[in-house]
Protein backbone atom coordinates (compact mmCIF):
# COMPACT_ATOMS: atom_id res chain seq x y z
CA UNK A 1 37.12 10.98 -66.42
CA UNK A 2 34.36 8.81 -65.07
CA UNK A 3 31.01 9.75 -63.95
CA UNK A 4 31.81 8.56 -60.14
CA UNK A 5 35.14 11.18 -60.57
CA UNK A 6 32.74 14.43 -61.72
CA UNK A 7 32.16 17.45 -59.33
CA UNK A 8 28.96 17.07 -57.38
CA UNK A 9 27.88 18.57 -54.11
CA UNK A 10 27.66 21.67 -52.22
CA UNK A 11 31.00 23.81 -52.91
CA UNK A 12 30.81 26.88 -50.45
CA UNK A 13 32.12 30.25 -52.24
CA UNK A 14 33.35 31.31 -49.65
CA UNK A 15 33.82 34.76 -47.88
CA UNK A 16 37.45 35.70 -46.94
CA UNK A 17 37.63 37.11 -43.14
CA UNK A 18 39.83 40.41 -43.21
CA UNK A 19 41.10 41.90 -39.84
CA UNK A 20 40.99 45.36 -38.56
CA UNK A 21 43.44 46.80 -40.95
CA UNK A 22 41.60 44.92 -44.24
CA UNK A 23 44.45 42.21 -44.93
CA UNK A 24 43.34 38.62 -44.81
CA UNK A 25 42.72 37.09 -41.46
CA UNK A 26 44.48 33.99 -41.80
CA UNK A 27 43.54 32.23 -38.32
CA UNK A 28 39.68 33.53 -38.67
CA UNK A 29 39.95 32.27 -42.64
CA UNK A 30 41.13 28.71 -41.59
CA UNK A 31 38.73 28.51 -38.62
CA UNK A 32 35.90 28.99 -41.04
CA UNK A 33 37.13 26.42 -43.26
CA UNK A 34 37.31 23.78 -40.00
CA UNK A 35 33.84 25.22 -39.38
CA UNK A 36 32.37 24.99 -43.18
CA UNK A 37 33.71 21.19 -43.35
CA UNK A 38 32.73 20.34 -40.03
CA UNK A 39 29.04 21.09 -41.01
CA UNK A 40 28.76 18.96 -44.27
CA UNK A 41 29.87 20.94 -47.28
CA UNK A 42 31.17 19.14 -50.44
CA UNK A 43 33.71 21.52 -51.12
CA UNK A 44 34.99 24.64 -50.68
CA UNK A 45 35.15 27.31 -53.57
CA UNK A 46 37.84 29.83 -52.77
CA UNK A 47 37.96 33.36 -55.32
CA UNK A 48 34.64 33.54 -56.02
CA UNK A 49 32.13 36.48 -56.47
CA UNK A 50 30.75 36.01 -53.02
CA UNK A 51 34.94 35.71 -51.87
CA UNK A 52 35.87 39.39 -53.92
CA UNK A 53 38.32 37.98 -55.88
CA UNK A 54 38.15 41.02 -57.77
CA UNK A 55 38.99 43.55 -54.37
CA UNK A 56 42.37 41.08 -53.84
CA UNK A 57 45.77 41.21 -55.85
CA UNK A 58 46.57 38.32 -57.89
CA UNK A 59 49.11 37.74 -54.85
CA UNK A 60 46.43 38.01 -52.18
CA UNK A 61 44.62 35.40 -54.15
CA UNK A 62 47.13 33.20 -54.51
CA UNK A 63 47.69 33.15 -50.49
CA UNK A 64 44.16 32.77 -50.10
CA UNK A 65 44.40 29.16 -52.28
CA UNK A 66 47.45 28.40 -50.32
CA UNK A 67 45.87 29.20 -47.04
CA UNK A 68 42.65 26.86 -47.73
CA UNK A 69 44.24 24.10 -49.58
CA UNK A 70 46.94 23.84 -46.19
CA UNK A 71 43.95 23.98 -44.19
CA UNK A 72 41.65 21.42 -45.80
CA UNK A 73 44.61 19.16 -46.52
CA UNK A 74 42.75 17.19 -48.71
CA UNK A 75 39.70 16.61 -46.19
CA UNK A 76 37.04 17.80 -49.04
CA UNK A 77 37.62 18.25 -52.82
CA UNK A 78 38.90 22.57 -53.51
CA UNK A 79 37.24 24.01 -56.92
CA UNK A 80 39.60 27.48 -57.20
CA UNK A 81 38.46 30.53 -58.39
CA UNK A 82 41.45 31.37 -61.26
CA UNK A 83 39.98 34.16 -63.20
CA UNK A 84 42.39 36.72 -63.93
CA UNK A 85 42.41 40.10 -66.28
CA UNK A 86 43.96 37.99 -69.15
CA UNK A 87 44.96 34.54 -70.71
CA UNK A 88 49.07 34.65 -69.64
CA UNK A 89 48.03 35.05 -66.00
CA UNK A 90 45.28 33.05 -65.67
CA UNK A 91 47.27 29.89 -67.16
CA UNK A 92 50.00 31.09 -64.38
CA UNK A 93 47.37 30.69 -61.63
CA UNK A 94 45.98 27.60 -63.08
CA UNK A 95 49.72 26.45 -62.64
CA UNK A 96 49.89 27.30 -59.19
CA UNK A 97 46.52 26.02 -57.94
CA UNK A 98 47.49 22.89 -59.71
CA UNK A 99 50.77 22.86 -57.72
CA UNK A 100 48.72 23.24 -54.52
CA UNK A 101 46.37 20.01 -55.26
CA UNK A 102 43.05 21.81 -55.97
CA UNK A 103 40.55 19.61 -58.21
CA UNK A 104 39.77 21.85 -61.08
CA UNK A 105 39.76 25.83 -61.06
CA UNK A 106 36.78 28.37 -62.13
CA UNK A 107 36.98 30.39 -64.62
CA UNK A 108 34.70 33.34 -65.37
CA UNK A 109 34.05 34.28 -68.99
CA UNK A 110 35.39 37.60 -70.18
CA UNK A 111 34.52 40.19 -68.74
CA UNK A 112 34.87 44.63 -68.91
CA UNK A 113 35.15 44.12 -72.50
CA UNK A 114 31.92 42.14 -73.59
CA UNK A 115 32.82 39.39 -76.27
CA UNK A 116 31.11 37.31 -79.01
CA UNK A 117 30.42 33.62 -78.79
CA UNK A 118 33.31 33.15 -81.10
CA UNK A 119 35.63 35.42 -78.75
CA UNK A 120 34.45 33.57 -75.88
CA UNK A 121 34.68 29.97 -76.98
CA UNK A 122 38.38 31.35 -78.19
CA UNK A 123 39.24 32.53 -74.80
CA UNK A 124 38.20 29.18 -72.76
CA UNK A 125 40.13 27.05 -75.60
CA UNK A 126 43.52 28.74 -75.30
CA UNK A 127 43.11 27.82 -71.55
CA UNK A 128 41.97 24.51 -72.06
CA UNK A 129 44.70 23.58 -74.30
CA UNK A 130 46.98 25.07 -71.81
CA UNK A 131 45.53 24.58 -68.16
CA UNK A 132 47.80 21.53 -66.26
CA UNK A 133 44.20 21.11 -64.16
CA UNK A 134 40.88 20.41 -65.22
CA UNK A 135 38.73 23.81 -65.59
CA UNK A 136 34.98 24.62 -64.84
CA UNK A 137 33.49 27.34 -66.67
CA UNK A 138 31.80 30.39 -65.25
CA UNK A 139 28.75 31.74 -66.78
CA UNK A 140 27.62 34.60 -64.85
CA UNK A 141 25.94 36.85 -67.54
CA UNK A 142 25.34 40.00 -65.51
CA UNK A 143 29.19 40.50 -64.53
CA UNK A 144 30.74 38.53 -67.65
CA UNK A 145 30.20 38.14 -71.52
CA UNK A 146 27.76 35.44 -71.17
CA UNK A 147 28.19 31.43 -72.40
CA UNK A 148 25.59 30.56 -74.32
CA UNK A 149 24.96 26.95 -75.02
CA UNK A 150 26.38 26.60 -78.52
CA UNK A 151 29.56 27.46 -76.96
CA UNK A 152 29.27 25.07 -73.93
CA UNK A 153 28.94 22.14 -75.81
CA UNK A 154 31.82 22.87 -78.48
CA UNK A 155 34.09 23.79 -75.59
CA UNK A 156 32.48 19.68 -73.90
CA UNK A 157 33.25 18.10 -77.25
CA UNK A 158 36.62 19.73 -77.90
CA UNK A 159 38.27 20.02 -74.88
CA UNK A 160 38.98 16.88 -72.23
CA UNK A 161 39.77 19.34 -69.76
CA UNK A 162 36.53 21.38 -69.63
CA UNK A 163 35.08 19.42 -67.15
CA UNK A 164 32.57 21.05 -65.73
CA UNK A 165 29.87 24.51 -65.60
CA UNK A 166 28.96 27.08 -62.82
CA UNK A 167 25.77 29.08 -63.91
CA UNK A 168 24.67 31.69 -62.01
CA UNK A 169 21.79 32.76 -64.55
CA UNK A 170 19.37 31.11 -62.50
CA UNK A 171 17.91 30.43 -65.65
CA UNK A 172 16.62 26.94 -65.51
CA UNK A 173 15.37 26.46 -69.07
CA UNK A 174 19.13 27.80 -70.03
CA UNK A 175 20.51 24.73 -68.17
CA UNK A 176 17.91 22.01 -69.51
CA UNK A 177 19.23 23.22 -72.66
CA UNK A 178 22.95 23.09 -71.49
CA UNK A 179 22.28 18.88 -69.83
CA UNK A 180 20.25 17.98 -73.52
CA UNK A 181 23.18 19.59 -75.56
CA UNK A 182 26.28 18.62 -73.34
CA UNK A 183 25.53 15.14 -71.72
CA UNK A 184 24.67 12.59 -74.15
CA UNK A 185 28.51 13.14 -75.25
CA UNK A 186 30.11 14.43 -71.86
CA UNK A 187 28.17 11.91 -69.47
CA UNK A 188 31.39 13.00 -66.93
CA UNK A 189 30.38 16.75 -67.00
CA UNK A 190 29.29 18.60 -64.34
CA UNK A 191 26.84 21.22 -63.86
CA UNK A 192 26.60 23.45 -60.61
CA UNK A 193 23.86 26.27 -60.06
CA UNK A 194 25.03 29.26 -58.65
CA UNK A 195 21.40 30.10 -57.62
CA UNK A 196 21.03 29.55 -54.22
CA UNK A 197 16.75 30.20 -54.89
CA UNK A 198 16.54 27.36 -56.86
CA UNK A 199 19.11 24.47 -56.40
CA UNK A 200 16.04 22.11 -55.89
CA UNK A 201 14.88 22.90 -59.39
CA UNK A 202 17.88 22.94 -60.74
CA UNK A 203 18.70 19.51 -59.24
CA UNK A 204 15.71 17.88 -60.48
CA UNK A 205 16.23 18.94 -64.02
CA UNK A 206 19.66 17.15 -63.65
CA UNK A 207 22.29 19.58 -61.76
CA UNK A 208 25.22 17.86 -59.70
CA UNK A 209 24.89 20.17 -57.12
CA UNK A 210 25.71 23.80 -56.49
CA UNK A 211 28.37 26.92 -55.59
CA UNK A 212 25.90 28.52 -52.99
CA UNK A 213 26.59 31.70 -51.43
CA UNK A 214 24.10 30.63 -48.67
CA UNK A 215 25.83 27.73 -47.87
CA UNK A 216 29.05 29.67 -46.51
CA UNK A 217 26.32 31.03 -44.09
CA UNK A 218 23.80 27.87 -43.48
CA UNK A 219 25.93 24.77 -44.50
CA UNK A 220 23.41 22.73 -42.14
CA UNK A 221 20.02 23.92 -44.24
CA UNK A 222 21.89 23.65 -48.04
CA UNK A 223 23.13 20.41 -47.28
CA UNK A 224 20.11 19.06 -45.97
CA UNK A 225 18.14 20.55 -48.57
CA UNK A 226 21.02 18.70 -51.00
CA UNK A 227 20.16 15.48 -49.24
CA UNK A 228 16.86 15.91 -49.39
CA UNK A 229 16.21 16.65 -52.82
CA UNK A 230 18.63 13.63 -53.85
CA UNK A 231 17.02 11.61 -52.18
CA UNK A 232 13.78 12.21 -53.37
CA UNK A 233 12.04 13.36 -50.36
CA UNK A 234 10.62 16.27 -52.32
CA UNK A 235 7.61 17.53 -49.84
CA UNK A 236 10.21 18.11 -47.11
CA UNK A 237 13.16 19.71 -49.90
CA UNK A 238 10.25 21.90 -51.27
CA UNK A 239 9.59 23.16 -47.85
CA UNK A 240 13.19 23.69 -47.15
CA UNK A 241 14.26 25.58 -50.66
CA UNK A 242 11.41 28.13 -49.85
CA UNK A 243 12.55 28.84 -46.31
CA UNK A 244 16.22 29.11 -47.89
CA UNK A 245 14.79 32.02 -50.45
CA UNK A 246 13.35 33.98 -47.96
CA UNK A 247 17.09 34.26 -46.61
CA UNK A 248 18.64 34.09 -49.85
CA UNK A 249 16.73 36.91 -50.65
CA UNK A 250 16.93 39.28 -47.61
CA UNK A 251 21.08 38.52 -48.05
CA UNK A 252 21.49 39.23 -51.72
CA UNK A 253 18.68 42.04 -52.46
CA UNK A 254 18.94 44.56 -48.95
CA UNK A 255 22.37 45.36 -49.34
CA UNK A 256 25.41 45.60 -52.13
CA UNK A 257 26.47 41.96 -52.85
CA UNK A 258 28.38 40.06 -50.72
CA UNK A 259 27.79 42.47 -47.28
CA UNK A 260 24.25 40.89 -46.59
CA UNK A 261 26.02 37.42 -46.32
CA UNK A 262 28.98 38.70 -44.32
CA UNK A 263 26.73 40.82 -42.13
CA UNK A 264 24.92 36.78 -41.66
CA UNK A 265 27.96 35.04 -41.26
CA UNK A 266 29.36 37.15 -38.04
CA UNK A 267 25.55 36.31 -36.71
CA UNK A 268 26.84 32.65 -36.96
CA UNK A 269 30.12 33.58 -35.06
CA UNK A 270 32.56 34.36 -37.86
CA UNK A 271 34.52 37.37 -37.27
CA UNK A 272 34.47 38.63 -41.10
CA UNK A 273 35.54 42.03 -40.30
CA UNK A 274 34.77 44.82 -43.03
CA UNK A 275 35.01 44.39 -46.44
CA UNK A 276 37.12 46.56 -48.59
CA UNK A 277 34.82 48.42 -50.85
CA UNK A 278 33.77 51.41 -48.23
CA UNK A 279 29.98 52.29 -47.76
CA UNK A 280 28.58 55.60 -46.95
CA UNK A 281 26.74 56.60 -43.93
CA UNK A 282 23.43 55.45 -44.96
CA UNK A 283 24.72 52.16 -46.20
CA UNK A 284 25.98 51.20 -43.07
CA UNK A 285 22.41 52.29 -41.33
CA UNK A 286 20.77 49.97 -43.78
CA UNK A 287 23.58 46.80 -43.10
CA UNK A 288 22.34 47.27 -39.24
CA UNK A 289 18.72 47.18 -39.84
CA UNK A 290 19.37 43.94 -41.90
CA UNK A 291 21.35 42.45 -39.51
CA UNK A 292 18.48 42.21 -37.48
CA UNK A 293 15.99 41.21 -40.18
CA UNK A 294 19.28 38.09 -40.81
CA UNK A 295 18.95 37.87 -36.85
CA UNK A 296 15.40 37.27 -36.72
CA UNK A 297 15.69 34.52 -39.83
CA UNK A 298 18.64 32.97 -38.35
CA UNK A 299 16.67 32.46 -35.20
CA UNK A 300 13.59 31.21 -36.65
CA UNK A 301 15.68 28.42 -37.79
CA UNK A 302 17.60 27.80 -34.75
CA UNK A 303 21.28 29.56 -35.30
CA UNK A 304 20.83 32.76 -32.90
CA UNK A 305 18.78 33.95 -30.42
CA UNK A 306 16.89 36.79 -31.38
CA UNK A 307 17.46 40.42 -31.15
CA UNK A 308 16.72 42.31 -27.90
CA UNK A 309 14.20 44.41 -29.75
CA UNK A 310 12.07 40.82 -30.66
CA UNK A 311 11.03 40.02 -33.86
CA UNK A 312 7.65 40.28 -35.59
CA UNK A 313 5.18 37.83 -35.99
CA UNK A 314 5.03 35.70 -38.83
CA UNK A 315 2.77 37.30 -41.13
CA UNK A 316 -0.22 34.91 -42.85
CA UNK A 317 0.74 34.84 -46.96
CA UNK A 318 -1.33 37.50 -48.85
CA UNK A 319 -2.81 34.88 -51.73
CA UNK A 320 -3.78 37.92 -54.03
CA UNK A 321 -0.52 39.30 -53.81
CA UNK A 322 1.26 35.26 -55.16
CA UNK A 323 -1.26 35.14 -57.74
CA UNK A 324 -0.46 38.90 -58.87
CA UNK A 325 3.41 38.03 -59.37
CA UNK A 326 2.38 34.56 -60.28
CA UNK A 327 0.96 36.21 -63.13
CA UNK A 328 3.46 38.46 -64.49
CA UNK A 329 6.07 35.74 -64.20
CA UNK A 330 3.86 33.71 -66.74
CA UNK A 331 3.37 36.79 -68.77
CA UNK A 332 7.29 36.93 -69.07
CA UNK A 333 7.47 33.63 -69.61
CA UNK A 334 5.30 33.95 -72.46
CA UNK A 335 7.23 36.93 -73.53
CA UNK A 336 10.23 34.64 -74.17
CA UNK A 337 8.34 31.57 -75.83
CA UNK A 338 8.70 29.92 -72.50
CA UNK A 339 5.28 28.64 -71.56
């Protein structure tokens, strides 16, 4: 494979809209598709963690690729989400997604039962040898047995079909280390941050791009901030990537993982309905106060108007308080023989 032919771009994870009774909303799922690729994304990146595929049967997930792939019909590049609870069916999804035309599938490392390097690097080369598509790797250390980079680069050297990494670590001196180890031999191979809070960093230290929750919500801001960053315009990306954390980080950290970004996404006119996994009484109290928090940050940048209630006032930055965590993160640093 070339390096014109390797994954780059903005490939939305995106979130599957379920209708009153909690089965997939087909017309709703291929509107937001329409709507995703209408506004500039890569790619679209179906069976994600930010699409459940976890709270779906392997059937559901299936229908979901089958849905999207009829939908896009070959408008933007599909990077499925194949992970399955073992080897025998995730080869027979890899088999089916190839079938349906996707350009390589996603595959999350082991997880439940937490394996070794050696158990890991064995799991992703029985699937490699096997897959009849190309296959990304998923290293998303907090859910999975992690890939360390050891592994990454014998699975690169070993394997024609490993084309590609997703890391969600959001750990960028973990993927320097990946680029120095992998692309001197693999100068084809992708890597995509799943860290929506730093894909500027992570592009400048030599990503392709990124699988960005935040993007199935704001596909105008991450691609411009995409653009802007590859094309060096780094004062304006800066300014950008900092606006996108403040979002980022009201979506991911004020409610269980993925409601924040649904509860956004139906403030952007997608009916997402509820997800499956129920919430208590108090959940749902906090979900509404952060929809209008998501309101208020939406309309600062131009997607809603705001909530009848108002919003507050931008508040000035509190320069003791940056240089207080400014701190500690160098402390940690430290701590790790980082800086």
């Amino acid at each position: 494979m070339s390096t014109s032919d390797r994954l780059q771009g903005l490939f939305v994870p995106n979130i599957v809209p379920l209708d009153g009774g909690g089965e997939i909303n087909e017309p709703e799922l291929r509107r937001y598709c329409d709507w995703l690729i209408e506004r500039g994304v890569h790619g679209l990146y179906p069976n994600g963690s930010t699409g459940e595929f976890t709270r779906f049967t392997a059937e559901e997930r299936v229908r979901i690729i089958e849905i999207i792939a009829d939908q896009v019909n070959g408008r933007v590049p599909i990077l499925a989400g194949a992970a399955e609870a073992n080897v025998r069916e995730t080869l027979r999804a890899c088999e089916r997604y190839h079938e349906l035309g996707v350009r390589a599938v996603a595959i999350v490392s082991p997880f439940y039962y937490k394996l070794t390097p050696a158990g890991v690097y064995a799991y992703f080369k029985e699937i490699a040898d096997n897959s009849p598509v190309d296959v990304t790797l998923y290293n998303i250390p907090m859910f999975a047995s992690p890939i360390d980079v050891p592994t990454v680069q014998r699975l690169a050297d070993e394997c024609e079909r490993v084309v590609a990494i997703k890391d969600s670590s959001g750990d960028l001196p973990h993927m320097m280390r990946m680029i120095a180890a992998v692309r001197p031999n693999r100068p084809d191979f992708s890597f995509l941050t799943g860290w929506d809070a730093a894909l500027m960093p992570m592009m400048l230290i030599g990503c392709d791009g990124g699988t960005n929750a935040t993007s199935g919500v704001v596909p105008e801001i991450m691609r411009k901030l995409f653009d802007l960053t590859q094309s060096g315009r780094l004062d304006q990306a800066r300014d950008l990537q900092y606006r996108v954390l403040t979002l980022f980080d009201a979506m991911i950290f004020s409610a269980e993982f993925p409601e924040g970004f649904r509860a956004a996404l139906r403030l952007r006119g997608i009916d997402t309905g509820l997800g499956r996994q129920p919430q208590s009484d108090v959940q749902q109290l906090e979900l509404s106060k952060l929809s209008d928090q998501l309101q208020c940050l939406l309309a600062a940048e131009g997607f809603t108007d705001e909530p009848i209630a108002g919003c507050p006032a931008n508040q000035p930055v509190n320069q003791d308080q940056v240089a207080r965590i400014a701190a500690k993160v160098v402390e940690e640093l430290r701590k790790r023989g980082m800086a």
